[in-house]
PDB file of N, CA and C in Angstrom:
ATOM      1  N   UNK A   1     131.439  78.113  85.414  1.00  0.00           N
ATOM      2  CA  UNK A   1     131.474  78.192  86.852  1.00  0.00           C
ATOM      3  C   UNK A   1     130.351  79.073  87.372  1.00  0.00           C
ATOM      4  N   UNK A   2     129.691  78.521  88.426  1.00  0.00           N
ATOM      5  CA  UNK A   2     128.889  79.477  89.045  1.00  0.00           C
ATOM      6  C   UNK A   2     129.349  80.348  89.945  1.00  0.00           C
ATOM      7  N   UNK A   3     128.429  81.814  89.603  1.00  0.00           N
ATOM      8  CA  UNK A   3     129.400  82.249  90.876  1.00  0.00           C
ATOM      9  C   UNK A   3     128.170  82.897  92.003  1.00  0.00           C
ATOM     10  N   UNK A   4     128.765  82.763  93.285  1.00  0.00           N
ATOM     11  CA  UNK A   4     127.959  83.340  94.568  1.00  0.00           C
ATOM     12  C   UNK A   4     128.370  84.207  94.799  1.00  0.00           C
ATOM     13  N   UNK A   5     127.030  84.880  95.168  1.00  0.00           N
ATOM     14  CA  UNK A   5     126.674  86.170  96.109  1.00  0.00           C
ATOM     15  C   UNK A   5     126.854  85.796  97.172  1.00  0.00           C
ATOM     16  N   UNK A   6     127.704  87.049  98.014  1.00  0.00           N
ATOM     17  CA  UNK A   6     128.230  87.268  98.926  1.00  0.00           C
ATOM     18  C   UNK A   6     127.087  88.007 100.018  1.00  0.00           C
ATOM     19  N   UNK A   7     127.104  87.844 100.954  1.00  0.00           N
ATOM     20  CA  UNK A   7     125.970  88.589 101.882  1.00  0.00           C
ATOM     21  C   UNK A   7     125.678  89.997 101.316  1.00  0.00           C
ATOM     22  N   UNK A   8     126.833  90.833 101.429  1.00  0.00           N
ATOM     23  CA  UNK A   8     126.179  91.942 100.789  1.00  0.00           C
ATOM     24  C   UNK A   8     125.792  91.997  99.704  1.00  0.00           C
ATOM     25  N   UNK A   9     126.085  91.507  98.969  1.00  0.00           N
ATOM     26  CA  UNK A   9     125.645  91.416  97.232  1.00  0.00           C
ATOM     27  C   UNK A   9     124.269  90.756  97.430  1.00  0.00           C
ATOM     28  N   UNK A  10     124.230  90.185  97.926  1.00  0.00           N
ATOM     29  CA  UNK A  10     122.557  89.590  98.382  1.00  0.00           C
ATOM     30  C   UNK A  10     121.838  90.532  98.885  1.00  0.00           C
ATOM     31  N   UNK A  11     122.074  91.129  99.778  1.00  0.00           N
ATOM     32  CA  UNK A  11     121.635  92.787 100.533  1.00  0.00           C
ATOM     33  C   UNK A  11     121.400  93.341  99.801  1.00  0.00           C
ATOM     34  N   UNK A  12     122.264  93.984  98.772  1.00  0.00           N
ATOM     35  CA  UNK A  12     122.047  94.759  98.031  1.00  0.00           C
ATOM     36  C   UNK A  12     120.808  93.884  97.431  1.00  0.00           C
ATOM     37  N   UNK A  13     121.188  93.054  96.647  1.00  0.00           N
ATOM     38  CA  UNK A  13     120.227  92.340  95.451  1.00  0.00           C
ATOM     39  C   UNK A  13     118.911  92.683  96.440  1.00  0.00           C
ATOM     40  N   UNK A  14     118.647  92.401  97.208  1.00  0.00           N
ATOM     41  CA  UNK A  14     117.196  92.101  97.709  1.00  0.00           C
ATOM     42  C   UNK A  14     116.953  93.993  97.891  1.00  0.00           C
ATOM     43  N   UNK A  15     117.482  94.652  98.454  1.00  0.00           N
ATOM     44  CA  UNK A  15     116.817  95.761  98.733  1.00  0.00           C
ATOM     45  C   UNK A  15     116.665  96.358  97.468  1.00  0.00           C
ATOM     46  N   UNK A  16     117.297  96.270  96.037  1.00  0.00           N
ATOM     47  CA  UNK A  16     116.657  96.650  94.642  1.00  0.00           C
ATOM     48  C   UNK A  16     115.349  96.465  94.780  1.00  0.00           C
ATOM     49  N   UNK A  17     115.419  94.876  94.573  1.00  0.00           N
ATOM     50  CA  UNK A  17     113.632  94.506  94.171  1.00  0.00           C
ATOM     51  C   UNK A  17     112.583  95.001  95.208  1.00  0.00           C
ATOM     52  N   UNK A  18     113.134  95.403  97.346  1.00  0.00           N
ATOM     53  CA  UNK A  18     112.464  95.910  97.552  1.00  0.00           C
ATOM     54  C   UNK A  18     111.595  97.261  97.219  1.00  0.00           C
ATOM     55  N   UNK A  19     112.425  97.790  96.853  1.00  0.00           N
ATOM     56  CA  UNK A  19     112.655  99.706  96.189  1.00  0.00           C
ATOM     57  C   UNK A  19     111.599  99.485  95.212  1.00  0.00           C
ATOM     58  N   UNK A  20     111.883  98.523  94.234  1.00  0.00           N
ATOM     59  CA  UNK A  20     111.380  98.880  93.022  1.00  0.00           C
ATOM     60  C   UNK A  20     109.982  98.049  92.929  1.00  0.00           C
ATOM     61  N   UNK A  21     109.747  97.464  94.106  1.00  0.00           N
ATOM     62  CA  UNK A  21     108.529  96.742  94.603  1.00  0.00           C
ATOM     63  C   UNK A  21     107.641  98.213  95.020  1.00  0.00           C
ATOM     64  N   UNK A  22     108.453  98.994  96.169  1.00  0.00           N
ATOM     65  CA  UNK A  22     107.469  99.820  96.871  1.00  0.00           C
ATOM     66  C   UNK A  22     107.228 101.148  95.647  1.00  0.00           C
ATOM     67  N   UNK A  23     108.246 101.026  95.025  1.00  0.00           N
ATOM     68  CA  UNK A  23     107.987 102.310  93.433  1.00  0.00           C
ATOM     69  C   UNK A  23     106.896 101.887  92.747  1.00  0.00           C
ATOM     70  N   UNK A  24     106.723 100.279  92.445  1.00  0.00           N
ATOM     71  CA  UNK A  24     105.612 100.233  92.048  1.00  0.00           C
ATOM     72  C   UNK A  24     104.496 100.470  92.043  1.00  0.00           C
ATOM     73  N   UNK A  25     104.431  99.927  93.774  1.00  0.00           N
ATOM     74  CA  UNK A  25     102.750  99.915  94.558  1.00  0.00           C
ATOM     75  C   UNK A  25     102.337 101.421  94.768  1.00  0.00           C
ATOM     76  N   UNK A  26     103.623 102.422  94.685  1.00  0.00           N
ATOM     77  CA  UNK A  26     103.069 103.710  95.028  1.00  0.00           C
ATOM     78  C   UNK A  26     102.438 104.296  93.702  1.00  0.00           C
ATOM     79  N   UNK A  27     103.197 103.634  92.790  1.00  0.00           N
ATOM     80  CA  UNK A  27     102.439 104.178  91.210  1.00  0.00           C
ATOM     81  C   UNK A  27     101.073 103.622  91.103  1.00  0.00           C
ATOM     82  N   UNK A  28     100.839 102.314  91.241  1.00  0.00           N
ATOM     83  CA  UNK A  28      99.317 102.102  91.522  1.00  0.00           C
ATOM     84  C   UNK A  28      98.511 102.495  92.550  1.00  0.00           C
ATOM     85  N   UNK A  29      99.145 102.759  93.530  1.00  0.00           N
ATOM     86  CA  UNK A  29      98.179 103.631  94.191  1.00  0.00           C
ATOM     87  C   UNK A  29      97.036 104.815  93.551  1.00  0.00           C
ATOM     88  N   UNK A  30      98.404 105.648  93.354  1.00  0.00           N
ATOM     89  CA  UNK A  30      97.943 106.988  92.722  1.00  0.00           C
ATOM     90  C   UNK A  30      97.719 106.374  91.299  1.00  0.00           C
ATOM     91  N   UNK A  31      97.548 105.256  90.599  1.00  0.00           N
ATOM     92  CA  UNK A  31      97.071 104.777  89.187  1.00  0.00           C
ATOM     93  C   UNK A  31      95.244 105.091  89.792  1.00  0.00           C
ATOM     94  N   UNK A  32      94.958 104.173  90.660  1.00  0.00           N
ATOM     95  CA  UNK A  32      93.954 104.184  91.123  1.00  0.00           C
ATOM     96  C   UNK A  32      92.819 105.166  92.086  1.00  0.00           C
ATOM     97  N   UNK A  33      93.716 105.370  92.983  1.00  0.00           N
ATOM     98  CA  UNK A  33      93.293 106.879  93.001  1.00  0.00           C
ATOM     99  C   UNK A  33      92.607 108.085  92.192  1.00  0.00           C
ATOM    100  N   UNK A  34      94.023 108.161  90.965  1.00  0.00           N
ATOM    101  CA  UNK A  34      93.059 109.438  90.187  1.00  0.00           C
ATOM    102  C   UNK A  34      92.269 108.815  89.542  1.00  0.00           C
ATOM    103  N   UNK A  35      92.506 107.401  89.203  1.00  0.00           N
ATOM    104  CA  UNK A  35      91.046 106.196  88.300  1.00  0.00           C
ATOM    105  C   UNK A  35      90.029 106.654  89.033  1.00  0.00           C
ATOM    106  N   UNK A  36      89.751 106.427  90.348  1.00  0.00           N
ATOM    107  CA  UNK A  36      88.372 106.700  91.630  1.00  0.00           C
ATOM    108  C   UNK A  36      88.137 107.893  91.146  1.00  0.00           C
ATOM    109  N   UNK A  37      89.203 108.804  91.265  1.00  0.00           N
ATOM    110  CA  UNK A  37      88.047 110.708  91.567  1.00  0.00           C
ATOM    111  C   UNK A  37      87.551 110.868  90.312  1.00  0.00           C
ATOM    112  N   UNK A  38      88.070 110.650  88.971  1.00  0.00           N
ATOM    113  CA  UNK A  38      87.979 110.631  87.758  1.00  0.00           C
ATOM    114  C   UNK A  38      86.352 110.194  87.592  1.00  0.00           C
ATOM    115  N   UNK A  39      86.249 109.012  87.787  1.00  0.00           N
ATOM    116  CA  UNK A  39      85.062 108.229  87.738  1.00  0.00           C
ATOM    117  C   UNK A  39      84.171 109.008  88.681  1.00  0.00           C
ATOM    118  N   UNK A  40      83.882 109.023  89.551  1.00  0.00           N
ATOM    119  CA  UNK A  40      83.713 109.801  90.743  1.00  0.00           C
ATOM    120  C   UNK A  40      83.168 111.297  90.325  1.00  0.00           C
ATOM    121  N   UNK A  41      83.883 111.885  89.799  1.00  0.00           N
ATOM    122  CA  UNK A  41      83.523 113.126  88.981  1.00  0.00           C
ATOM    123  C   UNK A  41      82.514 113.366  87.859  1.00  0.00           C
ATOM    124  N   UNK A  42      82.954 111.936  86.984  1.00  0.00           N
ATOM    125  CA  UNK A  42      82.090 111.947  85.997  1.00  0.00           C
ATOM    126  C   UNK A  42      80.243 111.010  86.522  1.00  0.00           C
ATOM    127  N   UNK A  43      80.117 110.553  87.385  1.00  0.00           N
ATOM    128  CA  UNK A  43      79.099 110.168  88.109  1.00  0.00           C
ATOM    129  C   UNK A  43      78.187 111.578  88.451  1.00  0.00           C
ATOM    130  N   UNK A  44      78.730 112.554  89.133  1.00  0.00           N
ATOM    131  CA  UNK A  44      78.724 113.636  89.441  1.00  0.00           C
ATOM    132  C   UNK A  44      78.006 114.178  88.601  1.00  0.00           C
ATOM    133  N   UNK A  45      78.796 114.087  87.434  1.00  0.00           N
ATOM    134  CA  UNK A  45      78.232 115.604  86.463  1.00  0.00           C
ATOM    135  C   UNK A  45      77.178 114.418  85.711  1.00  0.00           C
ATOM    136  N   UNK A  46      77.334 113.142  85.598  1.00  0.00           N
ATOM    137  CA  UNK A  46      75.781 112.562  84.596  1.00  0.00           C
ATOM    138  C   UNK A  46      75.061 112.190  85.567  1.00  0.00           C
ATOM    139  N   UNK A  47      74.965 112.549  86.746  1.00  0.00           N
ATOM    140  CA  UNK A  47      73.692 112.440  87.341  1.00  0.00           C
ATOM    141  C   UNK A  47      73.045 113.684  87.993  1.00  0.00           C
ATOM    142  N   UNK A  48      74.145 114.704  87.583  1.00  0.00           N
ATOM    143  CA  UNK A  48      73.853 116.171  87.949  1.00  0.00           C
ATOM    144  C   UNK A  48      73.991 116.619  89.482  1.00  0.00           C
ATOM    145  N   UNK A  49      74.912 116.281  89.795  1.00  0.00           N
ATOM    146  CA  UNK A  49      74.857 116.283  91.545  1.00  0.00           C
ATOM    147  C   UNK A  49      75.328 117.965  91.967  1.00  0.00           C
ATOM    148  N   UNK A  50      76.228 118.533  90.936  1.00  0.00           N
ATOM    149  CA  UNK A  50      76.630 119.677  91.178  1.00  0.00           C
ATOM    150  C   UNK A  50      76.005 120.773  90.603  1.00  0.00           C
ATOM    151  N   UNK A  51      74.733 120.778  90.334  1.00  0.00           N
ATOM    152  CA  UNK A  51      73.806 121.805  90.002  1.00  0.00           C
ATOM    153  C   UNK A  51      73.061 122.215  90.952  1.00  0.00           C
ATOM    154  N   UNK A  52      72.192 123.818  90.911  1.00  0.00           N
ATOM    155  CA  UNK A  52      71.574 124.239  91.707  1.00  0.00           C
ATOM    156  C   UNK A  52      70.613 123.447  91.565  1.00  0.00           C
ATOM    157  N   UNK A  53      69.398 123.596  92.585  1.00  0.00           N
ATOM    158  CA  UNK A  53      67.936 122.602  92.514  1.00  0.00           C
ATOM    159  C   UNK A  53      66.814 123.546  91.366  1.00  0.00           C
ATOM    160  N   UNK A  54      67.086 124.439  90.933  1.00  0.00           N
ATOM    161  CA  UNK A  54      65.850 125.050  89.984  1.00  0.00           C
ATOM    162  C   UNK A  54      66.569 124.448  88.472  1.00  0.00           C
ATOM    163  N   UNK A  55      68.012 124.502  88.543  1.00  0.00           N
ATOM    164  CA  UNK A  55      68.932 123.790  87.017  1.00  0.00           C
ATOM    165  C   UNK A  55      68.599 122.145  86.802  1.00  0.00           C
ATOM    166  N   UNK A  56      68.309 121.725  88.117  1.00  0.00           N
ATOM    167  CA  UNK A  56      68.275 120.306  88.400  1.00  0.00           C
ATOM    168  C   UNK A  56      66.239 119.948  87.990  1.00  0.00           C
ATOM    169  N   UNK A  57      65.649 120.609  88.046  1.00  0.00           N
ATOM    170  CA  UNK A  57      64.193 120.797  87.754  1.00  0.00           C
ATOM    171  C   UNK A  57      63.974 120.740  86.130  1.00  0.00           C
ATOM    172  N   UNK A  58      64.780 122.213  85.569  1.00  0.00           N
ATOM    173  CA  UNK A  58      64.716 122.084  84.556  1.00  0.00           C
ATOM    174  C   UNK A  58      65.399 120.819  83.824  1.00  0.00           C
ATOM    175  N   UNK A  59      66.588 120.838  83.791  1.00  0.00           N
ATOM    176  CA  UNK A  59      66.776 119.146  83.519  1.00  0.00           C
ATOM    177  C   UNK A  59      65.947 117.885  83.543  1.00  0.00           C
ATOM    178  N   UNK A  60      65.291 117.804  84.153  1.00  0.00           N
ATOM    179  CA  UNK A  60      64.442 116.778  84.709  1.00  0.00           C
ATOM    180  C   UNK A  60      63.219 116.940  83.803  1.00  0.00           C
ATOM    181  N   UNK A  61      62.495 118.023  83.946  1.00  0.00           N
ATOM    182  CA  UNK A  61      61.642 118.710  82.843  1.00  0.00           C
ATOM    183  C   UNK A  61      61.994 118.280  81.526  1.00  0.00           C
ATOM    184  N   UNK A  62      63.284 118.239  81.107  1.00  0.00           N
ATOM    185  CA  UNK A  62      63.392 118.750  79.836  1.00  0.00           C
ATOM    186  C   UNK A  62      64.183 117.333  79.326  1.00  0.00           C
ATOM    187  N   UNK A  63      64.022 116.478  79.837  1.00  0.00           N
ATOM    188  CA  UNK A  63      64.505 115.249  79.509  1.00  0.00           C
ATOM    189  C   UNK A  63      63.392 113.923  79.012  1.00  0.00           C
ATOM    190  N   UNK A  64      63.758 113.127  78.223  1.00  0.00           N
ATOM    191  CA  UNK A  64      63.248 112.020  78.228  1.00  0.00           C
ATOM    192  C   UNK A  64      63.456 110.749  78.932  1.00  0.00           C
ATOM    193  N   UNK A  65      62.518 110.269  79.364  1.00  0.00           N
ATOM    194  CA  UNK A  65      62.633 108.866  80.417  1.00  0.00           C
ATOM    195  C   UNK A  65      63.816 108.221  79.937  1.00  0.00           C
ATOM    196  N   UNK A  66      63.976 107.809  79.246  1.00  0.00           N
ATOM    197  CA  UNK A  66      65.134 106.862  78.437  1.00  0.00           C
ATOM    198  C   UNK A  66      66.675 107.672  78.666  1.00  0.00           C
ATOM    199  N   UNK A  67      66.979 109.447  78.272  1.00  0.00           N
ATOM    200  CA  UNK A  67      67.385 109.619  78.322  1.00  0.00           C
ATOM    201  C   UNK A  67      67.942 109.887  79.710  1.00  0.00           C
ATOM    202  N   UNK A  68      67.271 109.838  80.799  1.00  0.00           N
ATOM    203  CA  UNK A  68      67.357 110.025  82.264  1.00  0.00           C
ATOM    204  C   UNK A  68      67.904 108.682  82.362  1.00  0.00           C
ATOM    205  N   UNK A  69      67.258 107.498  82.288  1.00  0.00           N
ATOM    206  CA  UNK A  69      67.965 106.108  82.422  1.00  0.00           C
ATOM    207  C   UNK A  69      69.517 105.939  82.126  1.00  0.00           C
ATOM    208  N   UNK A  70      69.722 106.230  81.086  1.00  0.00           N
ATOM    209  CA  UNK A  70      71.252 106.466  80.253  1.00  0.00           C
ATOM    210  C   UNK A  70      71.953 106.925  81.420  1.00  0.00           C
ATOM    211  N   UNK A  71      71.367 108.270  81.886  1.00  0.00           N
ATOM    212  CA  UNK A  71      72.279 109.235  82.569  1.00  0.00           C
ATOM    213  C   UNK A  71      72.509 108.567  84.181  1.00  0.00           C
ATOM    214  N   UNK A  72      71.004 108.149  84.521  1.00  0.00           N
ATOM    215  CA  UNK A  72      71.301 107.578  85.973  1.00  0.00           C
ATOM    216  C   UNK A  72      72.218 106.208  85.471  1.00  0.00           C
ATOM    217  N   UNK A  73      72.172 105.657  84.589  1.00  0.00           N
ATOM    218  CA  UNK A  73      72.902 104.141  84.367  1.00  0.00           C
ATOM    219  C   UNK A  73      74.091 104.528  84.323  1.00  0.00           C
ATOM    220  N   UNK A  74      74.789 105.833  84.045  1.00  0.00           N
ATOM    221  CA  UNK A  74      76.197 106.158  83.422  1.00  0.00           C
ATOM    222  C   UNK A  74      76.803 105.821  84.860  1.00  0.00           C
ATOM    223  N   UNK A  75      75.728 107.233  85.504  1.00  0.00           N
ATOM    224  CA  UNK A  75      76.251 107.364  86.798  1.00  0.00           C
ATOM    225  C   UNK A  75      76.287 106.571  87.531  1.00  0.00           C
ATOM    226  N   UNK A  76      75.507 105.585  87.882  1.00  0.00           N
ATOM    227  CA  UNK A  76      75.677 104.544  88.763  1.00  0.00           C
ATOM    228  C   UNK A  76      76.985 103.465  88.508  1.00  0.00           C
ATOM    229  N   UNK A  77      77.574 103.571  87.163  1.00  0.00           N
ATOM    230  CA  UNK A  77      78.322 102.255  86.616  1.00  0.00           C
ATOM    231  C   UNK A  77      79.446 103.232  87.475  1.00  0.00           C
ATOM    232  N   UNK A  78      79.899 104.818  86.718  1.00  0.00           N
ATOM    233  CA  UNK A  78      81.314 105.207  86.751  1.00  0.00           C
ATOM    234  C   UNK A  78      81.037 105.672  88.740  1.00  0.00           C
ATOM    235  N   UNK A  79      80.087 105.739  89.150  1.00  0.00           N
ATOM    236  CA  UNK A  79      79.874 105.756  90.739  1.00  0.00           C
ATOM    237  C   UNK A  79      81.110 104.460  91.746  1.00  0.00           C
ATOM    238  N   UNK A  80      80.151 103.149  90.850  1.00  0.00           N
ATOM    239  CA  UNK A  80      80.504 101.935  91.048  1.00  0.00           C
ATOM    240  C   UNK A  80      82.419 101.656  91.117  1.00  0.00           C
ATOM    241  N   UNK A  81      82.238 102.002  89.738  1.00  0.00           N
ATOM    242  CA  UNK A  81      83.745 101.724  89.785  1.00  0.00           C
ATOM    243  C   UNK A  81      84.921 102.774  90.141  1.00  0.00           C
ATOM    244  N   UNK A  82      84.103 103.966  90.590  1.00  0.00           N
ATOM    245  CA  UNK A  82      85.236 104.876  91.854  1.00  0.00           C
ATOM    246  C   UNK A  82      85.057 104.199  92.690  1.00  0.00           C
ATOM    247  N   UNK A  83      83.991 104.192  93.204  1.00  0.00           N
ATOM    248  CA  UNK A  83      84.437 103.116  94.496  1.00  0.00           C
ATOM    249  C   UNK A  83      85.620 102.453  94.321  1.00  0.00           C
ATOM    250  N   UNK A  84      85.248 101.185  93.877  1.00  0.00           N
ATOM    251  CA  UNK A  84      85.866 100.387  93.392  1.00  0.00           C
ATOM    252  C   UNK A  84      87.664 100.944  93.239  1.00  0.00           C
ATOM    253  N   UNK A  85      87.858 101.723  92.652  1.00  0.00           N
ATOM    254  CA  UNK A  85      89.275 101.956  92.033  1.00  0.00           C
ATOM    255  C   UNK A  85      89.565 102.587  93.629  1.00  0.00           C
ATOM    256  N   UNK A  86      88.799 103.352  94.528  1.00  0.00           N
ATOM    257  CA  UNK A  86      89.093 103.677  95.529  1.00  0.00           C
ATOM    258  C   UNK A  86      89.964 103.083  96.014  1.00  0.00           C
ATOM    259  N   UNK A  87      88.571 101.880  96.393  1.00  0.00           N
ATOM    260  CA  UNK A  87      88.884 101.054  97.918  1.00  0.00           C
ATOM    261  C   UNK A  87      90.141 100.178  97.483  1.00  0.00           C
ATOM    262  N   UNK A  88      90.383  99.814  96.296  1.00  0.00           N
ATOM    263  CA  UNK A  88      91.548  99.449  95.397  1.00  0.00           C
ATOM    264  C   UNK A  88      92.941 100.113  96.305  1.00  0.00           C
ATOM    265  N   UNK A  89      92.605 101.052  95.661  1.00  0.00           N
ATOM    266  CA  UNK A  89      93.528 102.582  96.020  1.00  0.00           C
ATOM    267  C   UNK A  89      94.206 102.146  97.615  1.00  0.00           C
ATOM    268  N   UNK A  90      92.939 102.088  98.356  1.00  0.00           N
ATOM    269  CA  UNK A  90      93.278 102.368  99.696  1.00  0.00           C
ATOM    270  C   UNK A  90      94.144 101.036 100.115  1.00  0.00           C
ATOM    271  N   UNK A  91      93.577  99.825  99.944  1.00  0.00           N
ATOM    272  CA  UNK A  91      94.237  98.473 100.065  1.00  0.00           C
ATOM    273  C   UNK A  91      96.027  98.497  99.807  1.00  0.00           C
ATOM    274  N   UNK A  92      96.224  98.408  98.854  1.00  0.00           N
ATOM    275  CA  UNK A  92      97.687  98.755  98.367  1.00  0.00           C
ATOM    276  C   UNK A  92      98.280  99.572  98.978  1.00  0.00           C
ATOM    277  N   UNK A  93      97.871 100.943  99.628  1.00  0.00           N
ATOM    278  CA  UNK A  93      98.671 102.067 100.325  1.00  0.00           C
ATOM    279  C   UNK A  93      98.587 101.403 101.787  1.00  0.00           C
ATOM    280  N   UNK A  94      97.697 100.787 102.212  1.00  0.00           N
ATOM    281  CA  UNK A  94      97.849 100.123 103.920  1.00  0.00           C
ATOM    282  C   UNK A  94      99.310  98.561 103.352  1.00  0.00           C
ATOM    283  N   UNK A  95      98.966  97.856 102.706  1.00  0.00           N
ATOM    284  CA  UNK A  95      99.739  96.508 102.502  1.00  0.00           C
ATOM    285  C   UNK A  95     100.848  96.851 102.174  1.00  0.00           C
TER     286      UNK A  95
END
């Protein structure tokens, strides 16, 4: 025999999966989020953004072309994909 849900038992049923819908999206939020600053950070420090300008000289000085490439390439990828995990971020917390 089958058996039916009753209005509230339906009520109920549906506001679970809402709950555990919005538990989700808030965990990816903040999944993505700390993904962005993370990335974001590490852009930062391989392209040297948080150094003084005489630390930032010597660096520059004391590097090889290739190895500067690496570092601007790191930074531009993990740049890229903070963004990215950002604007991610932000989408899901408005929807």
């Amino acid at each position: 025999m089958e058996k039916k849900l009753g209005r509230v038992e339906t009520y109920s049923f549906l506001e679970r999966i809402i709950t555990k819908t919005k538990e989700r999206m808030f965990y990816m939020t903040q999944f993505f989020l700390y993904a962005g600053i993370v990335c974001i950070i590490i852009s930062g420090m391989a392209i040297g953004a948080w150094v003084h300008g005489d630390r930032q000289r010597a660096n520059f000085f004391s590097e090889t072309k290739e190895h500067r490439n690496t570092k601007t390439r790191v930074a531009m990828y993990s740049g890229l994909a903070g963004i990215i995990c950002l604007g991610i971020s932000g989408l899901i917390w408005y929807l």
